[in-house]
Protein backbone atom coordinates (compact mmCIF):
# COMPACT_ATOMS: atom_id res chain seq x y z
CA UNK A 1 -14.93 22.27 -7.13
CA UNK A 2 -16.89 19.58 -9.18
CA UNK A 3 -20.42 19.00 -7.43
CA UNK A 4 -21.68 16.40 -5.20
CA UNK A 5 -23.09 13.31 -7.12
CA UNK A 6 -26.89 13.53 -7.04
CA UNK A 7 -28.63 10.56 -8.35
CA UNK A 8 -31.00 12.45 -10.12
CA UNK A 9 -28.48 13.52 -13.05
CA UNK A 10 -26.48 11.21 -14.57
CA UNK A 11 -22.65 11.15 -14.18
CA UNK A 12 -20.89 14.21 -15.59
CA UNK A 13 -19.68 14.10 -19.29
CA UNK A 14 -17.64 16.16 -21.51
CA UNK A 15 -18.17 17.84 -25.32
CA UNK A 16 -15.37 19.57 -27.05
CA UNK A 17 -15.11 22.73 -28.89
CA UNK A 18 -11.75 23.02 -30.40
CA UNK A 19 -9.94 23.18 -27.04
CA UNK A 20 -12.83 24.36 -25.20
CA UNK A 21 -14.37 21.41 -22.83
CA UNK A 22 -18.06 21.54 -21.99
CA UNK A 23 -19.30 19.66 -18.78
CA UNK A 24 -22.92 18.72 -18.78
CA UNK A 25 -25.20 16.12 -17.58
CA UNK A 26 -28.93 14.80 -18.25
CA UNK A 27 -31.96 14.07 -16.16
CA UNK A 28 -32.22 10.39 -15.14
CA UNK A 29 -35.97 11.13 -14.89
CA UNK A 30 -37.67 10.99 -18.69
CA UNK A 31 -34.71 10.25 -20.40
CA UNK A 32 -36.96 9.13 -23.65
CA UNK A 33 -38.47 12.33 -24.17
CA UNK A 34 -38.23 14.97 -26.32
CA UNK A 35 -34.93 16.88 -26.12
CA UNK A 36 -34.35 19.81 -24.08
CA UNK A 37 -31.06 21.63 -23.45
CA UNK A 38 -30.42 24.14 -20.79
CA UNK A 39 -28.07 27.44 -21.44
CA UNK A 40 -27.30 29.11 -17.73
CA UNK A 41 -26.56 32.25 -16.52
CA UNK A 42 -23.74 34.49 -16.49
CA UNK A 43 -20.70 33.04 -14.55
CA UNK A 44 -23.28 30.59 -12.73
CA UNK A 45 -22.88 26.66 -13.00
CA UNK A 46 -25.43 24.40 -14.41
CA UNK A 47 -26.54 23.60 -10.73
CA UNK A 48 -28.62 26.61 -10.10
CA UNK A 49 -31.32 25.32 -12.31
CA UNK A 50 -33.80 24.14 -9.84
CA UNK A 51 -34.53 20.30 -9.61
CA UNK A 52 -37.84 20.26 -9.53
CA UNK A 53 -37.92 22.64 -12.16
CA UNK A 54 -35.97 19.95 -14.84
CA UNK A 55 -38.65 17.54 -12.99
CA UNK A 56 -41.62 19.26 -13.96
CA UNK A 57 -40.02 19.31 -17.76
CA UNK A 58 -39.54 15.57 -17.35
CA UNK A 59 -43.12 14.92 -16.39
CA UNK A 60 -44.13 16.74 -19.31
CA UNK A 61 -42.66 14.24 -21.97
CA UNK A 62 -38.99 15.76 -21.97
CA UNK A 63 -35.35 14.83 -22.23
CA UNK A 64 -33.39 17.22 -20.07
CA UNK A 65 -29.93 18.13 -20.53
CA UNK A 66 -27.80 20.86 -18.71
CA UNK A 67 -24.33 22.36 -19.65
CA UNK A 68 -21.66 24.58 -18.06
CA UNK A 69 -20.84 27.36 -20.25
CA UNK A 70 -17.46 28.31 -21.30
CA UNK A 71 -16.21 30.15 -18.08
CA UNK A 72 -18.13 28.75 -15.73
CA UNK A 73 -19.29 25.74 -13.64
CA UNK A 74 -16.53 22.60 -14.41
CA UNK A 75 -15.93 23.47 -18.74
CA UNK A 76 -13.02 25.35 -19.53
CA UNK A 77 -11.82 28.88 -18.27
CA UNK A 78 -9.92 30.97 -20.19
CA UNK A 79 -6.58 33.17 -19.06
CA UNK A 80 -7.47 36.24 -17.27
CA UNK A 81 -8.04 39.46 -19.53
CA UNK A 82 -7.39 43.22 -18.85
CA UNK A 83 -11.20 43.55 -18.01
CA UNK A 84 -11.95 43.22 -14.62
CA UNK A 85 -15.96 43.63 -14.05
CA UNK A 86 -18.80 42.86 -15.86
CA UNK A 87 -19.26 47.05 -16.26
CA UNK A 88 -16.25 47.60 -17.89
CA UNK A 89 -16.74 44.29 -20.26
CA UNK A 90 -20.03 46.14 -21.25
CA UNK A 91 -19.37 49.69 -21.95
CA UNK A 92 -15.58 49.31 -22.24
CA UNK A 93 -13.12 48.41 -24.62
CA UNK A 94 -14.65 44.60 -25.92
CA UNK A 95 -12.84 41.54 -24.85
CA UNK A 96 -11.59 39.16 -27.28
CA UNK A 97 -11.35 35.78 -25.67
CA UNK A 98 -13.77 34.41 -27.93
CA UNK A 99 -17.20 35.24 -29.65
CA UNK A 100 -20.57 34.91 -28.95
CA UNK A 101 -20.60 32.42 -32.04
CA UNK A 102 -18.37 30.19 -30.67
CA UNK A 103 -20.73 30.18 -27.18
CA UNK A 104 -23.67 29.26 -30.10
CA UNK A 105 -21.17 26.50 -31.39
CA UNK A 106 -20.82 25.54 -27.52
CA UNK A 107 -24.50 24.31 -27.23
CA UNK A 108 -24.62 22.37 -30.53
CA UNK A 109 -21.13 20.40 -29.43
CA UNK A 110 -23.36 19.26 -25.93
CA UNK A 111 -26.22 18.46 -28.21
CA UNK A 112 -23.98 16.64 -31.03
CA UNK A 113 -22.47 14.82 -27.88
CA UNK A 114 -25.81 14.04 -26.36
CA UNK A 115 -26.33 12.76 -29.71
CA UNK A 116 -29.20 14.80 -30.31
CA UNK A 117 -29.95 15.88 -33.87
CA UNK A 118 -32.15 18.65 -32.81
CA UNK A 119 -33.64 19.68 -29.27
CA UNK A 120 -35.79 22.34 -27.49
CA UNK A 121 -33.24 25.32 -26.10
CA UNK A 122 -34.20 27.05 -22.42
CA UNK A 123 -31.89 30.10 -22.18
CA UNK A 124 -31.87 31.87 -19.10
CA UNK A 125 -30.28 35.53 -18.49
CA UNK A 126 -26.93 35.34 -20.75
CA UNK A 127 -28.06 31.78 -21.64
CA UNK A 128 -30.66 33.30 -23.21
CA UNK A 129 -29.07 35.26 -25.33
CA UNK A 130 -26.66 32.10 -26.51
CA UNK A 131 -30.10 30.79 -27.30
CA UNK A 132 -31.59 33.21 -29.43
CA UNK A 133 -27.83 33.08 -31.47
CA UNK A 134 -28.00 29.45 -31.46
CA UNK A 135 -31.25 29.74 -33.27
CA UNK A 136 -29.76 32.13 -35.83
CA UNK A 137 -26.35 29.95 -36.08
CA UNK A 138 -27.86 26.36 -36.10
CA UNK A 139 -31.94 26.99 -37.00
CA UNK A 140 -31.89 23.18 -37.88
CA UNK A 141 -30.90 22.53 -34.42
CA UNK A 142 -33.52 24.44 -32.79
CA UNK A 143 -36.97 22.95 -32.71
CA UNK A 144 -38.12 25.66 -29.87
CA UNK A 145 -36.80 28.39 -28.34
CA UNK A 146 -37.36 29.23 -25.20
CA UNK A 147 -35.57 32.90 -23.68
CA UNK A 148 -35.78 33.94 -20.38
CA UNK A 149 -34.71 36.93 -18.41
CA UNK A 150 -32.31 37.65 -21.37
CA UNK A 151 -31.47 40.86 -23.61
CA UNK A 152 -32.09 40.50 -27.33
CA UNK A 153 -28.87 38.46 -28.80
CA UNK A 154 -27.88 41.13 -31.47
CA UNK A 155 -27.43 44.23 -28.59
CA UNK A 156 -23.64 44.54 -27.06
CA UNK A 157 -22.00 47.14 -26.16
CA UNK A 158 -23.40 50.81 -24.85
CA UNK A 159 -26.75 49.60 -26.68
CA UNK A 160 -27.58 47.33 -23.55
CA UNK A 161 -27.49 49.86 -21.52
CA UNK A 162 -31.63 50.45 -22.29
CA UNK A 163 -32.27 47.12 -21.01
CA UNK A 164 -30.05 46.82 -17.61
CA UNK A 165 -30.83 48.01 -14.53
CA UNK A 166 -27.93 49.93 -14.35
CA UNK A 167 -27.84 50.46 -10.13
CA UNK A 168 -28.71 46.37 -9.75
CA UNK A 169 -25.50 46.18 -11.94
CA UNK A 170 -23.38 48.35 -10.07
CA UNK A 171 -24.64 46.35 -6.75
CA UNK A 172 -23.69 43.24 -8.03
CA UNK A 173 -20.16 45.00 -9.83
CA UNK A 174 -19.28 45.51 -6.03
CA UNK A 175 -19.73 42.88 -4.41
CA UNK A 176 -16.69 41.02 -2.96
CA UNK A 177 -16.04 37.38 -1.24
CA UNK A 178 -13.03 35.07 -0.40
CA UNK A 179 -12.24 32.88 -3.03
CA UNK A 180 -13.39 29.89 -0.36
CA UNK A 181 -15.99 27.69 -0.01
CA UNK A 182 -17.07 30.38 2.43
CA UNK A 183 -17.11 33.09 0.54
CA UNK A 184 -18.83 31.31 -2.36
CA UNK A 185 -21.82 30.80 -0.04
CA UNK A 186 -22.08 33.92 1.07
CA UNK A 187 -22.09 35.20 -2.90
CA UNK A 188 -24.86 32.84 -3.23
CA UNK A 189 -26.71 34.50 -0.44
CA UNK A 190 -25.84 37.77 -1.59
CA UNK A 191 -26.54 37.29 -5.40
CA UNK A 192 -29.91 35.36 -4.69
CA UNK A 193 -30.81 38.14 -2.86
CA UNK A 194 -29.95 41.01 -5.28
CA UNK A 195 -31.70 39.16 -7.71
CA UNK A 196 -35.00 38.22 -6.41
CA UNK A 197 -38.39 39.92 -6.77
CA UNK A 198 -39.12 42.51 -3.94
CA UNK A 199 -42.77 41.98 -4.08
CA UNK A 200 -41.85 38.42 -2.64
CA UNK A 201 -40.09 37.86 0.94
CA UNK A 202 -36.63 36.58 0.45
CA UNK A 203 -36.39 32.92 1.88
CA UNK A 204 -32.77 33.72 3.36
CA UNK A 205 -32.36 29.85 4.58
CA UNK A 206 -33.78 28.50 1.60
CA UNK A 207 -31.12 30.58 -0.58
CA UNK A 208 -28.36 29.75 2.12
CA UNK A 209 -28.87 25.68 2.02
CA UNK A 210 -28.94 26.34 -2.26
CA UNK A 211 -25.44 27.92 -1.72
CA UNK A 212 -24.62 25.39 0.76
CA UNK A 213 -25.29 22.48 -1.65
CA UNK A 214 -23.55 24.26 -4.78
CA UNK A 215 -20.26 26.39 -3.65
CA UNK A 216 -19.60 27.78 -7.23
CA UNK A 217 -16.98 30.82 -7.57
CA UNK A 218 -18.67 31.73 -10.70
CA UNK A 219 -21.24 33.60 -8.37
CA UNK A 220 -18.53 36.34 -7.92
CA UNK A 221 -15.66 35.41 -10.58
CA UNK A 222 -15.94 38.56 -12.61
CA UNK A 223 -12.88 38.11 -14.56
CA UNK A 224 -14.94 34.76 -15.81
CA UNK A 225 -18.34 36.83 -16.63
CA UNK A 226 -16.55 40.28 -17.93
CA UNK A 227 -15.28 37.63 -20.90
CA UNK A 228 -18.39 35.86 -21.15
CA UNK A 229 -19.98 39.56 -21.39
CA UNK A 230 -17.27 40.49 -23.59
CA UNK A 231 -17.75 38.03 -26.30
CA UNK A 232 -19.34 39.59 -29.24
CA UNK A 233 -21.89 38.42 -31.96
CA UNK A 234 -21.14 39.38 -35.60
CA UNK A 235 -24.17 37.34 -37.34
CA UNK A 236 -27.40 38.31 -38.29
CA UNK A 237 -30.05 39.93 -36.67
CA UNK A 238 -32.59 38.69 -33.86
CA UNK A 239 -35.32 39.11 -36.72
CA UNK A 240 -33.92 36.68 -38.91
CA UNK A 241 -34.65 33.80 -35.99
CA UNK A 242 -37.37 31.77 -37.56
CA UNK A 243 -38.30 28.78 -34.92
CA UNK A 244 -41.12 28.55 -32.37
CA UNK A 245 -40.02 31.00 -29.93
CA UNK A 246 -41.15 31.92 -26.10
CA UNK A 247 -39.83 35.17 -24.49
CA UNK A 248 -40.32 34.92 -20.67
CA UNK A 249 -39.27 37.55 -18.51
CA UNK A 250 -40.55 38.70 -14.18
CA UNK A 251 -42.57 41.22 -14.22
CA UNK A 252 -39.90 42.18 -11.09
CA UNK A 253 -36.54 41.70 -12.34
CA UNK A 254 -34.12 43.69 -10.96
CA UNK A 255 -31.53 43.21 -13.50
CA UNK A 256 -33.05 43.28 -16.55
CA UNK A 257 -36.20 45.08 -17.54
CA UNK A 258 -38.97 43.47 -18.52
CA UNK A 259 -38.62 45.91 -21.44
CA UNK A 260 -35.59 43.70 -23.04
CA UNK A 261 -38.15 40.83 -22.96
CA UNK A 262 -40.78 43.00 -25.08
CA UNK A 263 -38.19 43.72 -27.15
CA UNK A 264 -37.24 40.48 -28.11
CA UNK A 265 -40.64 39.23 -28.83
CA UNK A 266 -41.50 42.16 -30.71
CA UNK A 267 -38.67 41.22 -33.48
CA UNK A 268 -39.26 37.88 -33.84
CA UNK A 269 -41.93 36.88 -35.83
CA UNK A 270 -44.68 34.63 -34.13
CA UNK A 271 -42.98 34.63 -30.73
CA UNK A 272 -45.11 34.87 -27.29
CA UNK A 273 -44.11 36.97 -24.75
CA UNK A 274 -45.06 35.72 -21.09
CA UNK A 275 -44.10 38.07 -18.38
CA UNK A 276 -44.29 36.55 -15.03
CA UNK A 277 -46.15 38.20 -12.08
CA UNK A 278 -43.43 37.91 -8.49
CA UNK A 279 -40.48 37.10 -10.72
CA UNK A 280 -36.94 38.67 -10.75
CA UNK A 281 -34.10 37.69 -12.54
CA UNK A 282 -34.18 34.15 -11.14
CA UNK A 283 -36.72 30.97 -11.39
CA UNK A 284 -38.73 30.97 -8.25
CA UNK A 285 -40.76 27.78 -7.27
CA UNK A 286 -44.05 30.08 -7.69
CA UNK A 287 -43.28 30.25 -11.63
CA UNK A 288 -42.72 26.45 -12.43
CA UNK A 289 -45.96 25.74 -13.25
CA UNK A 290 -46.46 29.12 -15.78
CA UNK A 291 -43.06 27.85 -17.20
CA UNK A 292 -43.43 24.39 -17.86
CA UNK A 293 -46.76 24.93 -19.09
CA UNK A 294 -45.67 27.98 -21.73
CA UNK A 295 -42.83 25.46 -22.89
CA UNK A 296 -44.92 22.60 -23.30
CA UNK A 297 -47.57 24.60 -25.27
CA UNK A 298 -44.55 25.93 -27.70
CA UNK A 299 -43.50 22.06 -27.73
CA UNK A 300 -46.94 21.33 -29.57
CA UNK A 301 -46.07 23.65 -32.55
CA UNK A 302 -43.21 22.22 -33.30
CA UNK A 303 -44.42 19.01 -34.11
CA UNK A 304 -46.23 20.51 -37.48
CA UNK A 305 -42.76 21.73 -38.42
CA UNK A 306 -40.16 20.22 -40.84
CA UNK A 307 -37.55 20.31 -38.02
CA UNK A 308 -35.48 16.72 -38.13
CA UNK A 309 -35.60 14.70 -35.29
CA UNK A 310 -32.15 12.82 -34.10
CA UNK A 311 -33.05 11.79 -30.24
């Protein structure tokens, strides 16, 4: 189902990745800024970035774009594979719909079609990890890197299994819904809830008018996130990334500990870890300030580096 117009993001466009098609749009709001690209979550369109989140980025002097990964939102989903959950695409037998380089390859076809030479990248949960690769893949593409809520971008296989919470997983590996407009509410419900801090009280209408406004299946397609999941990286190593970098990760997420986060930062030279006090795996309203602010401060040392600028 594509998503309602809102006048606050331009009209959807397309990029191209061999025969992979990429739907993304930009911010009306600050649309002569500095570039900034947004990676989403696993399965999850590019909707359930917040608004005023991409706002408070605007005010702060940049460009911001958003993108449906490959197997989710309005780009391109593959066939079906053998896997069926997101567990077995983990610790099973590895999928081989595509790689993880060619989800790196899928942000720098949205940027090359945005027209941007270079840009900021803001990776959140699985987006994050596309990040971090895109960093290794394309460093002259990258003038920050921003990671959120992710695992490092080099771990796969039974080697995540330090950094999940492994009972959150199962949770979410069992939950079933219609495939209706319906059903993907009450995923959205369901999955907001799972994934929220439990130090704050879950705004159940607030998460039920989200879900109202975006219906998107990839909230509970697992065949779509088992091959996103499954896609594996064969480059270097997380400590060969050598642009600005942020780690932030909630000091309460429920999905992935806040040790992945340390993790990262502690393997990539320079980088600043941030963990965020009442966060889960999600990007609450209470955070945007911390966020924006931690992005905008890794903006400034960027500007003393020989990073080309194409916006």
């Amino acid at each position: 189902m594509s998503p309602a117009p809102n006048p606050l993001w331009s009209p959807v466009r397309w990029a191209e990745n061999g025969a992979v098609r990429l739907a993304f749009d930009s911010l009306t709001e600050g649309a002569g800024g500095e570039p900034l690209l947004l990676a989403t979550g696993l399965g999850v369109n590019r909707l359930w970035v917040p608004d005023g989140l991409c706002r408070m980025l605007a005010a702060q002097g940049f460009a911001v774009a958003r993108y449906d990964q490959r197997d989710g939102g309005e780009s391109t989903h593959l066939p079906p594979t053998p896997t069926r959950s997101p567990i077995s695409a983990l610790f099973g037998k590895r999928e081989t719909a595509y790689t993880a380089e060619d989800m790196a390859d899928d942000a720098v076809a949205v940027m090359s079609a945005l027209g941007w030479r270079s840009a900021h990248l803001l990776g959140v949960s699985i987006g994050g990890a596309v990040a971090q690769r895109v960093a290794l893949r394309h460093p002259d593409r990258v003038r920050t890197l921003t990671s959120m809520a992710a695992v490092p971008g080099d771990t796969s296989g039974l080697r995540t299994m330090r950094y999940i919470q492994m009972r959150t997983l199962a949770k979410f590996a069992r939950l079933r819904f219609p495939d209706t407009p319906e059903g993907d509410v009450a995923a959205g419900i369901a999955v907001s809830r799972l994934l929220a801090s439990p130090h704050r009280s879950f705004d159940e209408p607030a998460a039920r008018e989200a879900a109202e406004r975006n219906t998107d299946r990839g909230m509970h397609d697992q065949q779509a996130q088992s091959r996103q999941i499954g896609a594996q990286w064969h480059g270097p190593p997380i400590s060969a990334i050598a642009r600005p970098t942020l780690v932030l990760h909630g000091e309460d997420d429920p999905l992935i500990k806040p040790s992945a986060g340390r993790a990262i930062a502690s393997r990539i030279r320079d980088s600043r870890l941030v963990l965020l006090p009442q966060v889960g795996h999600e990007i609450p309203d209470c955070a945007w300030d911390r966020v924006v602010s931690e992005i905008s401060r890794l903006a400034t040392v960027s500007h003393q580096l020989p990073v080309q600028r194409g916006d």
